[in-house]
C-alpha atoms as a PDB file:
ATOM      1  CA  UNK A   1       4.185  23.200   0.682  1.00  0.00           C
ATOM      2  CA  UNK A   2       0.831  25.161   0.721  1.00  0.00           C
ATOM      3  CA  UNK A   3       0.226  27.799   3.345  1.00  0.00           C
ATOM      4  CA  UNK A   4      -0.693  26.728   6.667  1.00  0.00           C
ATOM      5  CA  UNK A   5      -1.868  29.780   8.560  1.00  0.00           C
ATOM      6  CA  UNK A   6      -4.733  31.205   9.547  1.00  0.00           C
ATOM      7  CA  UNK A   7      -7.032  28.389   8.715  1.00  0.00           C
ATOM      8  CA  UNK A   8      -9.998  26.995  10.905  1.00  0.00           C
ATOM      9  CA  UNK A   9      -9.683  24.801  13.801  1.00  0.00           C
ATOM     10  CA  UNK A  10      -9.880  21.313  12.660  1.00  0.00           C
ATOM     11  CA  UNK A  11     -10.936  17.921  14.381  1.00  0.00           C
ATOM     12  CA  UNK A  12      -9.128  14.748  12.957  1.00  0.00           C
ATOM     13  CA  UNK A  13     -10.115  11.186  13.797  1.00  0.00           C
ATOM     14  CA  UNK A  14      -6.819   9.211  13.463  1.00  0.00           C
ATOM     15  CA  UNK A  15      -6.618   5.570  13.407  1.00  0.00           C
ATOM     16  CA  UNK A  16      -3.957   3.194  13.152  1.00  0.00           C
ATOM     17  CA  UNK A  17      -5.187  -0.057  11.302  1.00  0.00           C
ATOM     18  CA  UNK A  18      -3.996  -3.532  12.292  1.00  0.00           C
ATOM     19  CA  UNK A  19      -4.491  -4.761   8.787  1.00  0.00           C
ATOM     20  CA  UNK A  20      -1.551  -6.253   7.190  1.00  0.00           C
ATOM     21  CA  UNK A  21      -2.633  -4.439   3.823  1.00  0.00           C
ATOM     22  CA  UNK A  22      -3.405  -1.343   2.502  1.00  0.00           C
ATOM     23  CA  UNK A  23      -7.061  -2.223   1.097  1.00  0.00           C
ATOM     24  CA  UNK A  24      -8.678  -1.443   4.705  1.00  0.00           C
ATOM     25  CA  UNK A  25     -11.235  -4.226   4.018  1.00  0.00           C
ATOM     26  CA  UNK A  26     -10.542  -6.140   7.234  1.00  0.00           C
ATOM     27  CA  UNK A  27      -8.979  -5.155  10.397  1.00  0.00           C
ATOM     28  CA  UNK A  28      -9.639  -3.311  13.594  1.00  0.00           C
ATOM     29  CA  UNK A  29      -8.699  -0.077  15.406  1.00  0.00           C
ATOM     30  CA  UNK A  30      -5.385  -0.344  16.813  1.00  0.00           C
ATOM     31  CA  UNK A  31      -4.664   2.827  17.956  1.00  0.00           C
ATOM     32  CA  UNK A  32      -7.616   5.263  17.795  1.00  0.00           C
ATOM     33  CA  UNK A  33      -6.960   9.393  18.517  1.00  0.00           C
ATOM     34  CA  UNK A  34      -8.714  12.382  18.330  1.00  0.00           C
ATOM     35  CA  UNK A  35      -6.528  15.399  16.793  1.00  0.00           C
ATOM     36  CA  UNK A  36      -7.366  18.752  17.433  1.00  0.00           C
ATOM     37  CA  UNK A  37      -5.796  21.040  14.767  1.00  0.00           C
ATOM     38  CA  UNK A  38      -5.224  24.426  15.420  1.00  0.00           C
ATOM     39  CA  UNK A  39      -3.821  26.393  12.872  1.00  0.00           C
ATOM     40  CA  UNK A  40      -3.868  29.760  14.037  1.00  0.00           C
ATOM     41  CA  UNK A  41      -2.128  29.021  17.292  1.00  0.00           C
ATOM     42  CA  UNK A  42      -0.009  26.278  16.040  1.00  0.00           C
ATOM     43  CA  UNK A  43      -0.803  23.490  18.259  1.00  0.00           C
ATOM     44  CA  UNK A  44      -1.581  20.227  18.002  1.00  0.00           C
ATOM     45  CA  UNK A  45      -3.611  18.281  21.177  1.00  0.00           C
ATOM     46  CA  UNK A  46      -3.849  14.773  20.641  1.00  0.00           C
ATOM     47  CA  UNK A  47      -6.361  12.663  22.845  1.00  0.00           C
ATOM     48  CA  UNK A  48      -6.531   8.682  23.043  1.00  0.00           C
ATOM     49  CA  UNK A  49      -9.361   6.611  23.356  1.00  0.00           C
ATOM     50  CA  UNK A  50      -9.013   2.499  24.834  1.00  0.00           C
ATOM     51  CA  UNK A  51      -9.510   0.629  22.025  1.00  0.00           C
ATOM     52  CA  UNK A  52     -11.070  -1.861  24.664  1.00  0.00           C
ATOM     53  CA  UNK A  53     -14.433   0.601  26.075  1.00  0.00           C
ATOM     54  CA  UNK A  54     -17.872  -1.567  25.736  1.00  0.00           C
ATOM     55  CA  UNK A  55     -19.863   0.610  23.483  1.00  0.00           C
ATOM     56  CA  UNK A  56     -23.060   0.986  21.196  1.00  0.00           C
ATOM     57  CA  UNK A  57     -22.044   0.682  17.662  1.00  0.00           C
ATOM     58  CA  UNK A  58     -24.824   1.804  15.700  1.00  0.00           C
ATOM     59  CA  UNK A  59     -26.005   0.460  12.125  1.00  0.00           C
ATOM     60  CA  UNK A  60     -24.837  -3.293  13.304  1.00  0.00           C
ATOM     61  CA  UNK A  61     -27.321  -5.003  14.969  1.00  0.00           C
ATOM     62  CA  UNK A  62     -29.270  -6.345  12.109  1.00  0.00           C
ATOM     63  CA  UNK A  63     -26.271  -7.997  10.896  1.00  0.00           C
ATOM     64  CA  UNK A  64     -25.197  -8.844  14.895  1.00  0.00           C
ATOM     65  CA  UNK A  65     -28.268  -9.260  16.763  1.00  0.00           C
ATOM     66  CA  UNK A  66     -25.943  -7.107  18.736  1.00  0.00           C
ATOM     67  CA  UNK A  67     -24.996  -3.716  19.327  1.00  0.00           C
ATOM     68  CA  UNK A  68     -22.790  -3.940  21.885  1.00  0.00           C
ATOM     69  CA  UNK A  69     -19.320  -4.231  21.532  1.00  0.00           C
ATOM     70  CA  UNK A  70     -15.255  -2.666  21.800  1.00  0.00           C
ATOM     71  CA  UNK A  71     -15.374   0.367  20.295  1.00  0.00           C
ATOM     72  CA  UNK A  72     -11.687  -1.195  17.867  1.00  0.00           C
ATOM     73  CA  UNK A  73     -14.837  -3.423  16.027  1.00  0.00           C
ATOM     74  CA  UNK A  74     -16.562  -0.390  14.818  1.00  0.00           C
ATOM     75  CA  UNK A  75     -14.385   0.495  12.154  1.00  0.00           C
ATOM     76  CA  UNK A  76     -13.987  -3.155  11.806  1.00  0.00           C
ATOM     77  CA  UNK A  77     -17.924  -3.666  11.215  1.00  0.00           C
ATOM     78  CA  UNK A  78     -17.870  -0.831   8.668  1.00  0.00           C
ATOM     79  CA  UNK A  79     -14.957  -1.832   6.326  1.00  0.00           C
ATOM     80  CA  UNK A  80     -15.648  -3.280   2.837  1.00  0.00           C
ATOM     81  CA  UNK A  81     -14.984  -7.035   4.065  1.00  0.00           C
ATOM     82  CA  UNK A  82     -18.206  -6.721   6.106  1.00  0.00           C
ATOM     83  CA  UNK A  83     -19.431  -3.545   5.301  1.00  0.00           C
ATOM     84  CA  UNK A  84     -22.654  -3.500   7.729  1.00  0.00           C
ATOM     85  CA  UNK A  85     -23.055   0.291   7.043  1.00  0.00           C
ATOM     86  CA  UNK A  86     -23.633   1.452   3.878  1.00  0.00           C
ATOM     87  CA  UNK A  87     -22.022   4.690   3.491  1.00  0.00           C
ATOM     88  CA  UNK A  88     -18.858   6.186   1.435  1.00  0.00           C
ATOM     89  CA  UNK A  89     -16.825   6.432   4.471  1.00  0.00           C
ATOM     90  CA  UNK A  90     -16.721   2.805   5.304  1.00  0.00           C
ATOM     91  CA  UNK A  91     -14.775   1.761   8.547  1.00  0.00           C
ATOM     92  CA  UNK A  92     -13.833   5.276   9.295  1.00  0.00           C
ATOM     93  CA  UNK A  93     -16.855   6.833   9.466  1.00  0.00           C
ATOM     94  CA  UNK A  94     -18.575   4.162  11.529  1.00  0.00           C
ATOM     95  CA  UNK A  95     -16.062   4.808  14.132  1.00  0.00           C
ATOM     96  CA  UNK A  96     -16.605   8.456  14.449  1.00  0.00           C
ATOM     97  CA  UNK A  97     -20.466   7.643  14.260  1.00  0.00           C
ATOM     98  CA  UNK A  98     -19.927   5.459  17.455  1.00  0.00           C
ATOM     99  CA  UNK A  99     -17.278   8.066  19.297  1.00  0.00           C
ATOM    100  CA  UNK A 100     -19.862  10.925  18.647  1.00  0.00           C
ATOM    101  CA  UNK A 101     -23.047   8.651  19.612  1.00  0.00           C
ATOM    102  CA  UNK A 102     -20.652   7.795  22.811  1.00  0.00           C
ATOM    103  CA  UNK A 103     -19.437  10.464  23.900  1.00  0.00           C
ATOM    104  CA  UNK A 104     -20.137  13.528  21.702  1.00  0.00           C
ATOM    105  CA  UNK A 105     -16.894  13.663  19.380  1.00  0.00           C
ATOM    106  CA  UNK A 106     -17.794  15.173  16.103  1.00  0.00           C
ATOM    107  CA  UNK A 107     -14.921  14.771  13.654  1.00  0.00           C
ATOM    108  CA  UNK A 108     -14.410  17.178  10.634  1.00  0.00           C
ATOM    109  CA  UNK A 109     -12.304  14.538   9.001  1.00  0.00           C
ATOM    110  CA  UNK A 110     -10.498  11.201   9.162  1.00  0.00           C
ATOM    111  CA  UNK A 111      -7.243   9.528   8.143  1.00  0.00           C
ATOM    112  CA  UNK A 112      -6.848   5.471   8.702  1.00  0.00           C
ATOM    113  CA  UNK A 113      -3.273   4.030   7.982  1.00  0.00           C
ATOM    114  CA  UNK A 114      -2.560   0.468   8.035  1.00  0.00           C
ATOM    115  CA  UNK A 115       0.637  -1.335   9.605  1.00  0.00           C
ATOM    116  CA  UNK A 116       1.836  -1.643   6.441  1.00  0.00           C
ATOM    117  CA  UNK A 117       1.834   1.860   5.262  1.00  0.00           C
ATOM    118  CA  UNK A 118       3.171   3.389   8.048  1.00  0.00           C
ATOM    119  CA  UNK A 119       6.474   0.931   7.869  1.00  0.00           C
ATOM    120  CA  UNK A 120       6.783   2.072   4.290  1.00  0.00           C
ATOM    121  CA  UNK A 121       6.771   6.068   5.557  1.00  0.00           C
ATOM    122  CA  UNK A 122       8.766   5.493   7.708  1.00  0.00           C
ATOM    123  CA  UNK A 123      11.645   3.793   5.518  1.00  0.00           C
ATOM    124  CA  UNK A 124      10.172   6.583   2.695  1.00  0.00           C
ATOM    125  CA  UNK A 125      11.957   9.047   5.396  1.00  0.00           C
ATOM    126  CA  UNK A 126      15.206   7.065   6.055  1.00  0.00           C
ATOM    127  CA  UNK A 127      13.828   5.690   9.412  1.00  0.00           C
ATOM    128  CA  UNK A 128      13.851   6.777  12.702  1.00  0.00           C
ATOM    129  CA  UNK A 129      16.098   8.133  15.472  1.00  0.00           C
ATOM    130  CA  UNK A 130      15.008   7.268  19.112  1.00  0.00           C
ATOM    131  CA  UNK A 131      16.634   7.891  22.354  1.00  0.00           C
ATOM    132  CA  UNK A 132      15.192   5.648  24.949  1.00  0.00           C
ATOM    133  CA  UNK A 133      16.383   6.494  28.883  1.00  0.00           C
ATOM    134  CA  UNK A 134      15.803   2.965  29.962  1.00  0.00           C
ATOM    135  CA  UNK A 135      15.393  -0.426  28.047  1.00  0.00           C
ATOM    136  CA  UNK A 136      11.765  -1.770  26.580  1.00  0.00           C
ATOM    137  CA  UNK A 137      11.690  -5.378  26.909  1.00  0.00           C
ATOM    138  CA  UNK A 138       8.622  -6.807  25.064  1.00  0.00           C
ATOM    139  CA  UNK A 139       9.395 -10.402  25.582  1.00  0.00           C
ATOM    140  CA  UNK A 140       7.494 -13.160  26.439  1.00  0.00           C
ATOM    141  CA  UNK A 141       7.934 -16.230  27.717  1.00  0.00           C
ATOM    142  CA  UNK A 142       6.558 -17.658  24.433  1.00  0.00           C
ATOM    143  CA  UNK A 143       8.272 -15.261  22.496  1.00  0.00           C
ATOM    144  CA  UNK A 144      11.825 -14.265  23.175  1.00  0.00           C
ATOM    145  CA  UNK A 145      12.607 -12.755  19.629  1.00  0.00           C
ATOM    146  CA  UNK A 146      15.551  -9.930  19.810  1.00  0.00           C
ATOM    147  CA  UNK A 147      13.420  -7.853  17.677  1.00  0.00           C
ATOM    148  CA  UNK A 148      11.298  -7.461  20.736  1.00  0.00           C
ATOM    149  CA  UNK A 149      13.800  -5.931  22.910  1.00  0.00           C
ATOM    150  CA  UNK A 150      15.206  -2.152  22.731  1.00  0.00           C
ATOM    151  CA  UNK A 151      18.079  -1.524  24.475  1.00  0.00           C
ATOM    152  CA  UNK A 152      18.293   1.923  26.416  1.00  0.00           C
ATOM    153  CA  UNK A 153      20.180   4.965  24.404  1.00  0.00           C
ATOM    154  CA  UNK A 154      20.099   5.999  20.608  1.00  0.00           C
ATOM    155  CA  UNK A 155      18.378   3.794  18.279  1.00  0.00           C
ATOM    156  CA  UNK A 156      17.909   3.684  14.595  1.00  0.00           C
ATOM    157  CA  UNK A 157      14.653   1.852  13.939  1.00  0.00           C
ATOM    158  CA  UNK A 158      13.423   0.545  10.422  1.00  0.00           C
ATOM    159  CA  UNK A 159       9.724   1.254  10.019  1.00  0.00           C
ATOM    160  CA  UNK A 160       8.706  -2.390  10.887  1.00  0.00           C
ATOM    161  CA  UNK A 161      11.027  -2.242  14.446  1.00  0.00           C
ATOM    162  CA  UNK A 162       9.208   1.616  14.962  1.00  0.00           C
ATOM    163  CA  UNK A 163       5.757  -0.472  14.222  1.00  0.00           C
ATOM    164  CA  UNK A 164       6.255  -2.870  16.795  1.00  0.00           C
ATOM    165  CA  UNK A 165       7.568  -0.643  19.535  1.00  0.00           C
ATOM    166  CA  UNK A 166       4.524   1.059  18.884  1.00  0.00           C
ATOM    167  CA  UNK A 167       2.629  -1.872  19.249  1.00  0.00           C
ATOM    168  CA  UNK A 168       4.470  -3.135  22.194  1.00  0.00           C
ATOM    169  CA  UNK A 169       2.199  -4.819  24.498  1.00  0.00           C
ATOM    170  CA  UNK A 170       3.997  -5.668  27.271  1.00  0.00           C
ATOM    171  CA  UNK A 171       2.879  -3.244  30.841  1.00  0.00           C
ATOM    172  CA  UNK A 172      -0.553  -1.412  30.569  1.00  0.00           C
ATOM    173  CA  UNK A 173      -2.723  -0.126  27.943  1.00  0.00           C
ATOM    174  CA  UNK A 174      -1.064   3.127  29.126  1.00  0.00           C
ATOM    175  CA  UNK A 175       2.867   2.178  28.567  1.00  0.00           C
ATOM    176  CA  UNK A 176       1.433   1.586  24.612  1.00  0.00           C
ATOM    177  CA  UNK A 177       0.241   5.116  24.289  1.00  0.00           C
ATOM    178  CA  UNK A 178       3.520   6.554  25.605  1.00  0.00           C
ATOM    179  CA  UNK A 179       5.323   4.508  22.949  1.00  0.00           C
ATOM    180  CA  UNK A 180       3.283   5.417  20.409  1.00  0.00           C
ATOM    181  CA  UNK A 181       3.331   8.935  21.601  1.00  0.00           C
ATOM    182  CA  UNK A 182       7.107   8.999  21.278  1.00  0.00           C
ATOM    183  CA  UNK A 183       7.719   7.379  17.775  1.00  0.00           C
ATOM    184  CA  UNK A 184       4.754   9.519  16.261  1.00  0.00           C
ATOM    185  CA  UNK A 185       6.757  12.711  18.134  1.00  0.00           C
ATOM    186  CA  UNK A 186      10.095  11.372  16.517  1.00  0.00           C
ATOM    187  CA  UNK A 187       8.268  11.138  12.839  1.00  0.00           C
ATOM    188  CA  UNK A 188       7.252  14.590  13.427  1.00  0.00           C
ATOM    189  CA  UNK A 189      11.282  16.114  14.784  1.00  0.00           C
ATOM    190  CA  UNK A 190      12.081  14.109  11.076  1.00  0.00           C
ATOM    191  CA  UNK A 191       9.689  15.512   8.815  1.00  0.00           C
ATOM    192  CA  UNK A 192      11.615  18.633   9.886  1.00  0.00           C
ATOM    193  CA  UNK A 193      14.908  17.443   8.714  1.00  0.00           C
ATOM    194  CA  UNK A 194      15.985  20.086   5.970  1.00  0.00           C
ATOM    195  CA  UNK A 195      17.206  16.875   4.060  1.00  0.00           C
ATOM    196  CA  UNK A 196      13.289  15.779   4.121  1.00  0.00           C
ATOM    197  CA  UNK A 197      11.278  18.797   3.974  1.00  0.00           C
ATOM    198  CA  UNK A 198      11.919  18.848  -0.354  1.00  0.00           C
ATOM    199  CA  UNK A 199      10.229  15.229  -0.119  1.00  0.00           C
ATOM    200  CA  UNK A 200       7.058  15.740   1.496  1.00  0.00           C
ATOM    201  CA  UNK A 201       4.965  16.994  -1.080  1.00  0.00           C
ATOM    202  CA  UNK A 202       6.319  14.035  -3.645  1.00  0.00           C
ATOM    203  CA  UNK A 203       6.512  11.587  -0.195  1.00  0.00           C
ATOM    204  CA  UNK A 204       1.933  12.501   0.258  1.00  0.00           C
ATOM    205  CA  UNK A 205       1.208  12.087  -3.511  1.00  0.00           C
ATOM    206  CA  UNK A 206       2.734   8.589  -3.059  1.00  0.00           C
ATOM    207  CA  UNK A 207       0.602   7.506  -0.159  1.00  0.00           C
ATOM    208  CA  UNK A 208      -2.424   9.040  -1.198  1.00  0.00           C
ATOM    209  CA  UNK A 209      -3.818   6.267  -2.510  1.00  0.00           C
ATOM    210  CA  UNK A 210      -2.879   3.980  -0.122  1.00  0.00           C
ATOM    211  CA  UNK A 211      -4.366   6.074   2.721  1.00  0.00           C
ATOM    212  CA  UNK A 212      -8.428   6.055   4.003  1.00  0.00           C
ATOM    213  CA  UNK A 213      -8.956   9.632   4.345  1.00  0.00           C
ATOM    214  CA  UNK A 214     -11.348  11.937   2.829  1.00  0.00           C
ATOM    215  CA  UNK A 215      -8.973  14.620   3.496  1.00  0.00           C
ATOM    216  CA  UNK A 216      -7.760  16.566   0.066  1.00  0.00           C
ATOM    217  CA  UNK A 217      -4.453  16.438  -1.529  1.00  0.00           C
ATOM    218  CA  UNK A 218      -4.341  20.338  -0.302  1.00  0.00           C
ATOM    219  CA  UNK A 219      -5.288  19.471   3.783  1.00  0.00           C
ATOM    220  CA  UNK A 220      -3.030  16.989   3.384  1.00  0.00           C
ATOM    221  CA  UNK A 221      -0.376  19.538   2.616  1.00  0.00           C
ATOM    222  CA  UNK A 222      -1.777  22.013   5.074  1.00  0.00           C
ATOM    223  CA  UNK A 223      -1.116  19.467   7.936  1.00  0.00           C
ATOM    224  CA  UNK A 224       2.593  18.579   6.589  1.00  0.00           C
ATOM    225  CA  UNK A 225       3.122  22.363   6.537  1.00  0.00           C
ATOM    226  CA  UNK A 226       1.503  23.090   9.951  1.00  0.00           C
ATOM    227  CA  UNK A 227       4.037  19.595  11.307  1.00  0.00           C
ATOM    228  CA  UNK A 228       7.103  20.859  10.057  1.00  0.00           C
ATOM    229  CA  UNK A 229       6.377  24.520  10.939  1.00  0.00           C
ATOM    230  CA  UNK A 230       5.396  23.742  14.914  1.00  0.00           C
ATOM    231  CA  UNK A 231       7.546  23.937  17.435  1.00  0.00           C
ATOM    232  CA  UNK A 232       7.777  20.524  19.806  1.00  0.00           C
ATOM    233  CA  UNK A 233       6.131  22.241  22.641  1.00  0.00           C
ATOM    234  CA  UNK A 234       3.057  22.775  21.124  1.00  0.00           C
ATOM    235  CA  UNK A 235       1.932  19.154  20.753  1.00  0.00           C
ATOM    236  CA  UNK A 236      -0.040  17.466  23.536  1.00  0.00           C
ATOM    237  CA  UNK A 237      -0.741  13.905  23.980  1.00  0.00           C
ATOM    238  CA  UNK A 238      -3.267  13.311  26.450  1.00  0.00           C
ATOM    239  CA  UNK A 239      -5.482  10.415  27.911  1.00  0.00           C
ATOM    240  CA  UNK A 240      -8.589  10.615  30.274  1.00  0.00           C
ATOM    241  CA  UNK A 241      -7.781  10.413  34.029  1.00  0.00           C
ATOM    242  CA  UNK A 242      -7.106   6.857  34.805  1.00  0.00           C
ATOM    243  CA  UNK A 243      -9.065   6.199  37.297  1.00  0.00           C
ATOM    244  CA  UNK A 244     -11.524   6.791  34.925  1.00  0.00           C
ATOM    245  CA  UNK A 245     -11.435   3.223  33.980  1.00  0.00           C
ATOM    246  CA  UNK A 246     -12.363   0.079  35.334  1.00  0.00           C
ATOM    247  CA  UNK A 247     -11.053  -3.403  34.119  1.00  0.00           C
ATOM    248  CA  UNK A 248     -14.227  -5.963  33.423  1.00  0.00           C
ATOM    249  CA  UNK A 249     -14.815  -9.109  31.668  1.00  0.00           C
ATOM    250  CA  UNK A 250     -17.865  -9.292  30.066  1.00  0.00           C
ATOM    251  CA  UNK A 251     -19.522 -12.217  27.680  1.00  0.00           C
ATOM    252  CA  UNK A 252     -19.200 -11.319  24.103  1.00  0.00           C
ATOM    253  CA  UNK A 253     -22.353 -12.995  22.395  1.00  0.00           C
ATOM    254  CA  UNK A 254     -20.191 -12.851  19.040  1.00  0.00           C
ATOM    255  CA  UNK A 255     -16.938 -14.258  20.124  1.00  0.00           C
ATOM    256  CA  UNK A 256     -18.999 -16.473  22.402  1.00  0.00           C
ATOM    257  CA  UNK A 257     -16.163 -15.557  25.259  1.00  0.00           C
ATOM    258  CA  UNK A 258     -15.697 -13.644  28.145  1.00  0.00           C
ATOM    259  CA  UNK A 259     -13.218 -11.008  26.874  1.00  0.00           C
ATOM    260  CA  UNK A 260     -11.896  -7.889  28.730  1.00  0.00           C
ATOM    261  CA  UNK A 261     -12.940  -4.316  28.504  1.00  0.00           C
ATOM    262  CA  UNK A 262     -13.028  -1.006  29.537  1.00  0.00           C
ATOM    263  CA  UNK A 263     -15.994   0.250  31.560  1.00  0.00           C
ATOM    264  CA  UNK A 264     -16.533   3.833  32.496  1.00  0.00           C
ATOM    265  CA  UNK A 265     -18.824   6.465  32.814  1.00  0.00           C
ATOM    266  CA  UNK A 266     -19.744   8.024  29.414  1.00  0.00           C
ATOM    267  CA  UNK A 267     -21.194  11.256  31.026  1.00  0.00           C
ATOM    268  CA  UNK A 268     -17.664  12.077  32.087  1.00  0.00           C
ATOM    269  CA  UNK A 269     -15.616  10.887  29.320  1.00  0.00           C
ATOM    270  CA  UNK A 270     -17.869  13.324  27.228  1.00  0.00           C
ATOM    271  CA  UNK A 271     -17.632  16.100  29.594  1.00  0.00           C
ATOM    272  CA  UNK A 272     -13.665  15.656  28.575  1.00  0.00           C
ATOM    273  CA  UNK A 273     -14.618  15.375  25.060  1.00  0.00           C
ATOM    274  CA  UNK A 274     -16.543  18.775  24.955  1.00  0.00           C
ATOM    275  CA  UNK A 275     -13.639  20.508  26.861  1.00  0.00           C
ATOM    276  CA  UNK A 276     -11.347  18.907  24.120  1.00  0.00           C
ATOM    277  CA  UNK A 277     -13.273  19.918  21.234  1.00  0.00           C
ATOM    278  CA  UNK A 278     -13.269  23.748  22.758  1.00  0.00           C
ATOM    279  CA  UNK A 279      -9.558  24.025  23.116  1.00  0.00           C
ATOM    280  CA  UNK A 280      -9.548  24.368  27.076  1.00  0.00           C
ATOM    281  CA  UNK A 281      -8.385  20.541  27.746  1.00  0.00           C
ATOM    282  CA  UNK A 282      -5.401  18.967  28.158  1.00  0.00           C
ATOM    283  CA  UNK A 283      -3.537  22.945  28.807  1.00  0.00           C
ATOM    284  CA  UNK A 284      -0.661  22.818  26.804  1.00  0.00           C
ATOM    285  CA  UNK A 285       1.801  23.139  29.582  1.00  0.00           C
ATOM    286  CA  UNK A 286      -0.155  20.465  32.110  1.00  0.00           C
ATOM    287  CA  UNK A 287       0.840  20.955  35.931  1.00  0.00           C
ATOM    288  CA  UNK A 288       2.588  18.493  37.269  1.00  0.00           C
ATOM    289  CA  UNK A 289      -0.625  16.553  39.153  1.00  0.00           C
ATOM    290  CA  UNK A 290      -2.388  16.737  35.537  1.00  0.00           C
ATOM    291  CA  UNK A 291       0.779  14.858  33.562  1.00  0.00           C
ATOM    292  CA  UNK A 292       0.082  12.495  36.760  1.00  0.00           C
ATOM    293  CA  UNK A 293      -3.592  12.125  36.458  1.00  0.00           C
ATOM    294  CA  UNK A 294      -4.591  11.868  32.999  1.00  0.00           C
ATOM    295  CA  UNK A 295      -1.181  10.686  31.461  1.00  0.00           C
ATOM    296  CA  UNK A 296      -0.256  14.113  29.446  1.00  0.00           C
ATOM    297  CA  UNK A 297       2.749  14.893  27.862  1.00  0.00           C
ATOM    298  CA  UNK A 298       4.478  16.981  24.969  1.00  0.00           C
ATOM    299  CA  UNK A 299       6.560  16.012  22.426  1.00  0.00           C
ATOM    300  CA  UNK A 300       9.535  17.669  24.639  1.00  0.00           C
END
């Protein structure tokens, strides 16, 4: 692995596709993060945005009549199957376009990776090892598959049962961050297996293609080195407080529905945003009424 030290601060858009394929031309945000690299001190802070906030896509609403809609359709909208943007980075960089015009996020770079390429790292690494202190019961009563349910204690997940605990939707929006907190935390403690550590280099070249990301073969690298280099207690997850939200349903002209959302005040969320971008928000060791407030954790 290439040196990881001493290089600048980076910002990293992150999304998690819901596309069943690894051609990115259709499918929305699932799980949308901004990653705030930081080389020098070795820390990672890791901030979530509600797939579900009513915003002002821009570059759509020629092709919409509309511009307002969840912030998930943005990188939707600017994905090859529509393509209502015409620029290189497609459905990525319509996203960030719309998080910056938003609230003031400007991302360096960007890496998308559909359902089906993340169950494929995963088994790539041998699958995952996750303690759970009490059970996660994602049943419904019009779906009471096992593969739903996750006992409490040690569990080996395949990548597709590590996808859909991620992608459990049962409790709030919140409960679906924490998992997906904790399995991306677990891929992290396994990239730092000794057995695994030899296989990263081979494990990126094999995904590079099947990744949307205009980061290099070398940042690439730089990241795996930084991961398996950083010590647990330097990653942050965070959230905005969450009473920062307000549950709404609003008519969608394009679904022709009501549909739920997010509303908020922008002002604020980007007030968070700047603090983000400077380094000074979430701390890395949140009191105990932060963790409460905005939903923070580590990795520990």
């Amino acid at each position: 692995l290439f040196a990881c030290n001493n290089l600048p601060t980076m910002i990293l858009l992150g999304i998690g596709s819901d596309a069943r394929s690894d051609e990115y031309k259709y499918g929305r945000a699932d799980v949308i993060r901004a990653i705030r690299v930081d080389f020098k001190a070795q820390r990672v802070t890791v901030l979530a945005f509600p797939r579900d906030l009513w915003v002002k896509i821009p570059e759509v609403r020629d092709n919409l009549g509309t511009n307002r809609q969840k912030l998930n359709t943005a990188y939707f909208f600017g994905n090859p199957g529509l393509h209502y943007w015409d620029h290189p980075s497609e459905g990525p960089g319509l996203l960030a376009q719309t998080l910056e015009r938003n609230f003031g996020l400007t991302a360096d770079h960007y890496l998308a990776v559909s359902m089906n390429v993340f169950v494929e790292i995963v088994d790539a690494l041998g699958g995952l090892d996750i303690y759970l202190e009490e059970e996660i019961d994602g049943r419904y009563s019009y779906d009471q598959s096992e593969r739903l349910y996750f006992p409490a204690g040690q569990n080996h997940l395949t990548g597709e049962q590590a996808l859909t605990l991620a992608r459990n939707r049962k409790g709030s929006v919140f409960n679906r961050m924490d998992y997906q907190n904790l399995v991306i935390c677990t891929l992290q403690e396994k990239l730092k297996n000794p057995e695994v550590v030899p296989q990263i280099p081979e494990i990126i070249t094999a995904f590079k293609n099947n990744l949307q990301t205009d980061l290099t073969p070398l940042q690439l690298s730089q990241l795996a080195c930084l991961g398996i280099q950083m010590p647990k207690s330097n990653i942050v997850f965070s959230s905005f407080p969450r009473n920062t939200f307000r549950s709404k349903m609003v008519y969608d002209p394009i679904a022709e529905q009501d549909v739920f959302i997010w509303e908020a005040d922008f002002n604020e969320i980007g007030a968070y945003v700047e603090q983000f971008e400077a380094g000074t928000w979430p701390h890395i060791a949140p009191s105990a009424s932060e963790e409460a407030e905005s939903g923070t954790s580590g990795c520990e």
